[in-house]
Every structure is written in C-alpha cells, then in structure tokens.
N, C-alpha and C. Protein backbone atom coordinates (compact mmCIF):
# COMPACT_ATOMS: atom_id res chain seq x y z
N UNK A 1 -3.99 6.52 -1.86
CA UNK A 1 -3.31 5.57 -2.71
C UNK A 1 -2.85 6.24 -4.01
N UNK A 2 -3.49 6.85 -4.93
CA UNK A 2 -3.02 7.23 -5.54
C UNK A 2 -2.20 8.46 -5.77
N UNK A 3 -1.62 8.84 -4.47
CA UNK A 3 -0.44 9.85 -4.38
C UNK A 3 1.19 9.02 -4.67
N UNK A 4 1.22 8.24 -4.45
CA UNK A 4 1.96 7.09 -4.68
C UNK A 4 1.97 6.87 -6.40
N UNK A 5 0.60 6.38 -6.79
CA UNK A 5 0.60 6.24 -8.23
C UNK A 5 1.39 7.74 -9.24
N UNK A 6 0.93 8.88 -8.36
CA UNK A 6 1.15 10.02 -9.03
C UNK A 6 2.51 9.99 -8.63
N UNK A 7 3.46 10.06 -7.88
CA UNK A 7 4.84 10.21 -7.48
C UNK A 7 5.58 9.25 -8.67
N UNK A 8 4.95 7.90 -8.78
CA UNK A 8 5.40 6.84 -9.57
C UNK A 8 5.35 7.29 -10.97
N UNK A 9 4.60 7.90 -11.14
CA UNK A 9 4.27 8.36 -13.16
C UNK A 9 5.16 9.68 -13.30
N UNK A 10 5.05 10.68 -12.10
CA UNK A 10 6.03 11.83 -12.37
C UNK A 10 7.61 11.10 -12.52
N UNK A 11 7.89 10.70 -11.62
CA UNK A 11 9.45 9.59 -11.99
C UNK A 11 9.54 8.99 -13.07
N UNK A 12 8.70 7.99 -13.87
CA UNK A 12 8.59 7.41 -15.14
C UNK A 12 8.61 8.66 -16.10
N UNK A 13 7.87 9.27 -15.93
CA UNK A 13 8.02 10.85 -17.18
C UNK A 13 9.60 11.07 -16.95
N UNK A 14 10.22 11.64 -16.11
CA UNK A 14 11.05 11.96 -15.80
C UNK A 14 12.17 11.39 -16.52
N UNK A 15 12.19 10.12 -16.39
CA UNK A 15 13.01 8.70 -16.91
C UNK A 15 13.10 8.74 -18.33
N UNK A 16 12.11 9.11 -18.89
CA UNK A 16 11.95 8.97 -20.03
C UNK A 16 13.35 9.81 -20.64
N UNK A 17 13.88 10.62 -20.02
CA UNK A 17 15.43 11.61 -20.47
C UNK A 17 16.91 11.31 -20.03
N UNK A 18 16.36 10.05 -19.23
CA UNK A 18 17.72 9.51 -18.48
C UNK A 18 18.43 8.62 -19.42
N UNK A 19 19.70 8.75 -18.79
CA UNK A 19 20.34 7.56 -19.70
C UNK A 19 20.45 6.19 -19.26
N UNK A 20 20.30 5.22 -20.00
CA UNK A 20 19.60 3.93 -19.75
C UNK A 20 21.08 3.17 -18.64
N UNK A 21 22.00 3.87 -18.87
CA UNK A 21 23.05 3.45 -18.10
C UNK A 21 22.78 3.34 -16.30
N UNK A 22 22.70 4.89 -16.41
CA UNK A 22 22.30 4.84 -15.14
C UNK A 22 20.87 4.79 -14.49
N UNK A 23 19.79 4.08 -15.29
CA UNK A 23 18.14 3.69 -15.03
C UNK A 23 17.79 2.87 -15.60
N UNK A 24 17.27 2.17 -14.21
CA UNK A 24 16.58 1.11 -14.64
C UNK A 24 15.46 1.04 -15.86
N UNK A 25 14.41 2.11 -15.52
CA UNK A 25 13.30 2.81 -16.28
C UNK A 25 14.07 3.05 -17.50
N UNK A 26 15.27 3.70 -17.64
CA UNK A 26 15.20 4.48 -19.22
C UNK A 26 15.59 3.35 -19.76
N UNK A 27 16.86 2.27 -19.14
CA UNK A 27 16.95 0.91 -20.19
C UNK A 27 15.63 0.36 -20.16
N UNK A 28 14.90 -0.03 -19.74
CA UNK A 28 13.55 -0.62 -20.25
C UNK A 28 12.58 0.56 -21.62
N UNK A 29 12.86 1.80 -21.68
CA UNK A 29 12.27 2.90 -22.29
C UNK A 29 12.98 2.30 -23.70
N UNK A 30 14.42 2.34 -23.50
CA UNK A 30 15.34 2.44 -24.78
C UNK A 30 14.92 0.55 -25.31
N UNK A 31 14.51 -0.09 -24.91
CA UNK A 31 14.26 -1.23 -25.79
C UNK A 31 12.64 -1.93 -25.51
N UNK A 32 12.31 -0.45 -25.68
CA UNK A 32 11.15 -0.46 -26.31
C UNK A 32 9.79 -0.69 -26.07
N UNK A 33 8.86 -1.17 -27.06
CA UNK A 33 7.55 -1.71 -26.44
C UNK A 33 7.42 -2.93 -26.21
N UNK A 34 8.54 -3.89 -27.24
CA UNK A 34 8.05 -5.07 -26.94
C UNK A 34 8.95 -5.28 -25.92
N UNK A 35 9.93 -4.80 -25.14
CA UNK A 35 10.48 -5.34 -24.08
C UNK A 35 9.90 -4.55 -23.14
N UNK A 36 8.79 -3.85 -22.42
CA UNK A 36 8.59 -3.59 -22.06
C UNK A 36 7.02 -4.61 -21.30
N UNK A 37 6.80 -5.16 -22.66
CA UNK A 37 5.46 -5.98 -22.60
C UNK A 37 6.04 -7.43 -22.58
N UNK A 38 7.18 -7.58 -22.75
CA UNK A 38 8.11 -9.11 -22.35
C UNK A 38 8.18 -8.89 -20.61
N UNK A 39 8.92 -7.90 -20.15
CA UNK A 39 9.20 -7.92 -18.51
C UNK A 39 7.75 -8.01 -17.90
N UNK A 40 6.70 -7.39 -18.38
CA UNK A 40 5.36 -7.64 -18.11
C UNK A 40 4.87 -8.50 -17.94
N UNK A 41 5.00 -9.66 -19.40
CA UNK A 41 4.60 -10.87 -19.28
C UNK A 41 5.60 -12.15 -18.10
N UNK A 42 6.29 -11.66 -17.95
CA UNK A 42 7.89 -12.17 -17.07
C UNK A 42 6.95 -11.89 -15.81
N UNK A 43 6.49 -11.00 -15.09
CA UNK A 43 6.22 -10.49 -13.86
C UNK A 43 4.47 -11.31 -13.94
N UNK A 44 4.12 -11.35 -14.54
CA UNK A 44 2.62 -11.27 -14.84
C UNK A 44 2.68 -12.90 -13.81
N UNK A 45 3.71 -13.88 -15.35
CA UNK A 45 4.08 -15.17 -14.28
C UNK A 45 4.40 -15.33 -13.35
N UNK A 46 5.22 -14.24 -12.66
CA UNK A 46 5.89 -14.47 -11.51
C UNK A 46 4.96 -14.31 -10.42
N UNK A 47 3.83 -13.63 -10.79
CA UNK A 47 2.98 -13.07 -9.93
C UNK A 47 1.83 -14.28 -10.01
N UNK A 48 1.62 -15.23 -10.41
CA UNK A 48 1.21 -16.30 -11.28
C UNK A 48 1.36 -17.58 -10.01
N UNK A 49 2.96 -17.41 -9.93
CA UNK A 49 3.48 -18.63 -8.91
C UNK A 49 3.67 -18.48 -7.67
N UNK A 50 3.46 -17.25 -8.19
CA UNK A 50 3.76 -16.55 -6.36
C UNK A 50 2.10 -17.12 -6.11
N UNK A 51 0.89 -16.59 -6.34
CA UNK A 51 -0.33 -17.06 -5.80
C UNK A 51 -0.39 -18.78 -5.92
N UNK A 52 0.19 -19.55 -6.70
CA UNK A 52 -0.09 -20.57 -6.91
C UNK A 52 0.59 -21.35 -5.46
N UNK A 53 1.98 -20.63 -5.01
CA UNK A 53 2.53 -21.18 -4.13
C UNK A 53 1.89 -20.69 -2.69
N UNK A 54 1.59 -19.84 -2.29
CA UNK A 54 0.31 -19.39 -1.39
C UNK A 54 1.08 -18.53 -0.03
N UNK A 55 2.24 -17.98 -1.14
CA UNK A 55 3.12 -17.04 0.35
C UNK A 55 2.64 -15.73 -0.03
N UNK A 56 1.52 -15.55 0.98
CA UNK A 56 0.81 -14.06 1.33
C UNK A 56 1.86 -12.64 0.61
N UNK A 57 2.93 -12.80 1.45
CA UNK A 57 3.97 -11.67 0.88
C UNK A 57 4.66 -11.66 -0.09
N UNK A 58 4.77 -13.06 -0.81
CA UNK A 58 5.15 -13.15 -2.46
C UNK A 58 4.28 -12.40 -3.06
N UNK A 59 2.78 -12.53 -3.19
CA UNK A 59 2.16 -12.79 -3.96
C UNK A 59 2.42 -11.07 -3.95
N UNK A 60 2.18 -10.79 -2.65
CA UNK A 60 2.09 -8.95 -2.37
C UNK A 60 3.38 -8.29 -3.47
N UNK A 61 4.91 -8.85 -2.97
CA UNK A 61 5.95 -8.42 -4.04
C UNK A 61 5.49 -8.47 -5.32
N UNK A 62 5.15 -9.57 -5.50
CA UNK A 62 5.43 -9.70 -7.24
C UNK A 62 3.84 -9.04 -7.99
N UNK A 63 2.88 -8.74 -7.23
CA UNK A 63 2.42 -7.92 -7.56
C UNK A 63 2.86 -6.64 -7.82
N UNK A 64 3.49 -6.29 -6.98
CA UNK A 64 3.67 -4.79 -6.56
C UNK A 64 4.98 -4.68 -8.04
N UNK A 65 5.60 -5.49 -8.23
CA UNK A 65 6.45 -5.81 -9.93
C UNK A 65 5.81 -5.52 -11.08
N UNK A 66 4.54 -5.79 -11.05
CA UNK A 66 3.69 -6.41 -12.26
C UNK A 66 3.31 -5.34 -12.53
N UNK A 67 2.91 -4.06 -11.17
CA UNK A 67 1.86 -3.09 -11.47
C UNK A 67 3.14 -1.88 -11.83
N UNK A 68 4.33 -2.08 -11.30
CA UNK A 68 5.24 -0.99 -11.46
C UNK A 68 5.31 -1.19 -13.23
N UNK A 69 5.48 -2.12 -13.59
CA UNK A 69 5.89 -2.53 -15.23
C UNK A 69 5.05 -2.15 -15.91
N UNK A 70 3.66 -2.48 -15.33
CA UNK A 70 2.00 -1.93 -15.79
C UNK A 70 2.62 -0.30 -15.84
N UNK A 71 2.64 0.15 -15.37
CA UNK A 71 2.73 1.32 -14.91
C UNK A 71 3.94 2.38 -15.84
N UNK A 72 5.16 1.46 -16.10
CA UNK A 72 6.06 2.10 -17.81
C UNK A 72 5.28 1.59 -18.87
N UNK A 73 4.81 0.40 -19.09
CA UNK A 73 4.33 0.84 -20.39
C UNK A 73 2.79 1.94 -20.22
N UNK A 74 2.21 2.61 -19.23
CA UNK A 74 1.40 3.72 -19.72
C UNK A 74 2.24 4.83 -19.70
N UNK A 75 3.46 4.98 -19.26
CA UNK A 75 4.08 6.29 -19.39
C UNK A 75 4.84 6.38 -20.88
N UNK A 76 4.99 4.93 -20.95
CA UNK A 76 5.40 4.54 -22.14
C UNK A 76 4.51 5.30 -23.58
N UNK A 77 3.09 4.91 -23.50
CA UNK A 77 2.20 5.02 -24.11
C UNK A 77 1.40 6.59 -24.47
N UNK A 78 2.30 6.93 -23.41
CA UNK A 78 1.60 8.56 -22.65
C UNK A 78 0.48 8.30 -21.79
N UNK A 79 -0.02 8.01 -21.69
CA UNK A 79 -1.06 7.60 -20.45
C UNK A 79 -0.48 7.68 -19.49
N UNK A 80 -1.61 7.85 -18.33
CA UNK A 80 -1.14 8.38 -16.74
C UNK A 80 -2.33 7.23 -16.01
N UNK A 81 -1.40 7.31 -14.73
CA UNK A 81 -2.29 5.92 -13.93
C UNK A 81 -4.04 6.72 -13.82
N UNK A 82 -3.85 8.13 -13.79
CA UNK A 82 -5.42 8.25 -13.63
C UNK A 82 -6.28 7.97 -14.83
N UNK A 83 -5.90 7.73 -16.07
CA UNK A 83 -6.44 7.29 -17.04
C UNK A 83 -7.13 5.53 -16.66
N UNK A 84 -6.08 4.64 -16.07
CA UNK A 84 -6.71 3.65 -15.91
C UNK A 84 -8.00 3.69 -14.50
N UNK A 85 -7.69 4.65 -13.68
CA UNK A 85 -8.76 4.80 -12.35
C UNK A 85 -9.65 5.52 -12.87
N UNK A 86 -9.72 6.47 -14.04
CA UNK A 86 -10.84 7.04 -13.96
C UNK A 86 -11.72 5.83 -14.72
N UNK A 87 -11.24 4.85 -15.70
CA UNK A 87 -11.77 3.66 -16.48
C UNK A 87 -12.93 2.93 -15.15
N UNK A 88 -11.85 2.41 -13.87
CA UNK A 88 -11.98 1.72 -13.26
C UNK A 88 -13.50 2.47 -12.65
N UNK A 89 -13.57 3.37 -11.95
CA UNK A 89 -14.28 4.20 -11.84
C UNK A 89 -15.53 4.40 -12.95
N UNK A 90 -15.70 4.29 -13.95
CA UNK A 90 -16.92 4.39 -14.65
C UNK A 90 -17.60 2.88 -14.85
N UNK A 91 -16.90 2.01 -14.37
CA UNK A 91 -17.33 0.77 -14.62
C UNK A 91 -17.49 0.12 -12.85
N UNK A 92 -17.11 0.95 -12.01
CA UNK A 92 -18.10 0.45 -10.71
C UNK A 92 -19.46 0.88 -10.92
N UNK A 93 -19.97 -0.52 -9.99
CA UNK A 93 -21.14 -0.80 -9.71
C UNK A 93 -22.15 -1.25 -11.33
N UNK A 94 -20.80 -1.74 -12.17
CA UNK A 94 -21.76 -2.60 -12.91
C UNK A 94 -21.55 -4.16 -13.30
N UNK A 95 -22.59 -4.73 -13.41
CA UNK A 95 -22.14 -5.94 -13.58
C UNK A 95 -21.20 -6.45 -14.70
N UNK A 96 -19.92 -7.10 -14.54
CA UNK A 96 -19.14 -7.42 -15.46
C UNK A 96 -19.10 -8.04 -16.92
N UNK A 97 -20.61 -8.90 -16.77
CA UNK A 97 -21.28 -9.21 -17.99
C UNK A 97 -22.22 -8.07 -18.68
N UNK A 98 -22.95 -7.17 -17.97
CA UNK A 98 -23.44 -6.14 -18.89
C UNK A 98 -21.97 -5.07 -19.08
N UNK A 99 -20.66 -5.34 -18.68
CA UNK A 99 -19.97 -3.71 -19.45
C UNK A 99 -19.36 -4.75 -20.23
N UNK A 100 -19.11 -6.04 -20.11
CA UNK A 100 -18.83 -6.56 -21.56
C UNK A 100 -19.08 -6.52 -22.81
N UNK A 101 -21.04 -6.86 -22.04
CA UNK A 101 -21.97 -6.43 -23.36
C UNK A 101 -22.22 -5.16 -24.39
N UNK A 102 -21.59 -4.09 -23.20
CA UNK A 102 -22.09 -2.83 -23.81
C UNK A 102 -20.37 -2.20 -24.60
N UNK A 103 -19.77 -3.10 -24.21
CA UNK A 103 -17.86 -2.85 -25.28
C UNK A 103 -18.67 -2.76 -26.97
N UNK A 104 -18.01 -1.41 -27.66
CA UNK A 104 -18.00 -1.82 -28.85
C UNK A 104 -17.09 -3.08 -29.56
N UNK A 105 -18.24 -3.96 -30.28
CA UNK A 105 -17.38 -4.51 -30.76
C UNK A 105 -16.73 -4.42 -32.44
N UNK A 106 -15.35 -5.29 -32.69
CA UNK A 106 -14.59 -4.41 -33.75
C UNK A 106 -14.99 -5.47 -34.66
C-alpha cells in the first residue's frame, strides 16, 4: 500500500514546479493553505454523505478524494505520507483513551 502513497507524494513534490495552468495540484499549491484546507473540508463532506447515503463505492470514491487532498496539504507542509504511518504506527496497540491521556497538553 504504501508504494502507491510514495508514487502519490513523489508527483505532489513534483507539482509543486508546475504551472497551475496545466495542474490540477499546482492550482491548488498556488492558492494556498487555506484553499487547500477548504477542498479538504469540501471532500471531508462529501465523504460525509457518501456514508450517510450507504453506496459502498461512493463512500470508497470520495474517500479516496479526501485522502488525495489529505495528502497536498502534507506535501504542502513538507511532510511525506510516511510521516503520518510512522505516527500511526507508534500508536498501535494502544488504547485510544490512554494516547489521549499521554498528548502533551498546551
């Protein structure tokens, strides 16, 4: 699975030099963070109604939207998808209320 993730972040790096004319990725790059975290929140819903409406392969698309968008703003950010798996990864096999507990809090 995550050869896919890695193919997907080398392309987003990549994007980052294109001209927004001809990419999808670099027009989302060129306006920015908060439109980047608007199409996010746009997909987040869509992915929202898709489960609410209960079509198996919606829900699959508009996921698969949500995580690509997930996925520019960390290239966005500089972050790489293994930054969020290695996260994911230190927090298996614990219970969700003790890694809450153990978050610094601000």
């Amino acid at each position: 699975m995550s050869d896919i993730l890695n193919r997907l972040a080398e392309t987003l790096e990549a994007r980052k030099n294109a001209d927004p004319q001809s990419s999808y990725v670099a027009k989302l790059y060129a306006k920015g963070l908060d439109g980047i975290l608007k199409k996010i929140g746009e997909e987040s819903a869509e992915a929202i109604i898709a489960a609410k409406g209960g079509d198996k392969s919606q829900v699959v698309y508009e996921v698969a939207d949500l995580w690509f968008h997930t996925l520019v703003l960390l290239a966005q950010q500089g972050l790489h998808p293994d930054d969020v798996l290695n996260e994911l990864a230190r927090r298996e096999g614990l219970s969700g209320i003790a890694e809450k507990a153990a978050r610094v809090k601000d």
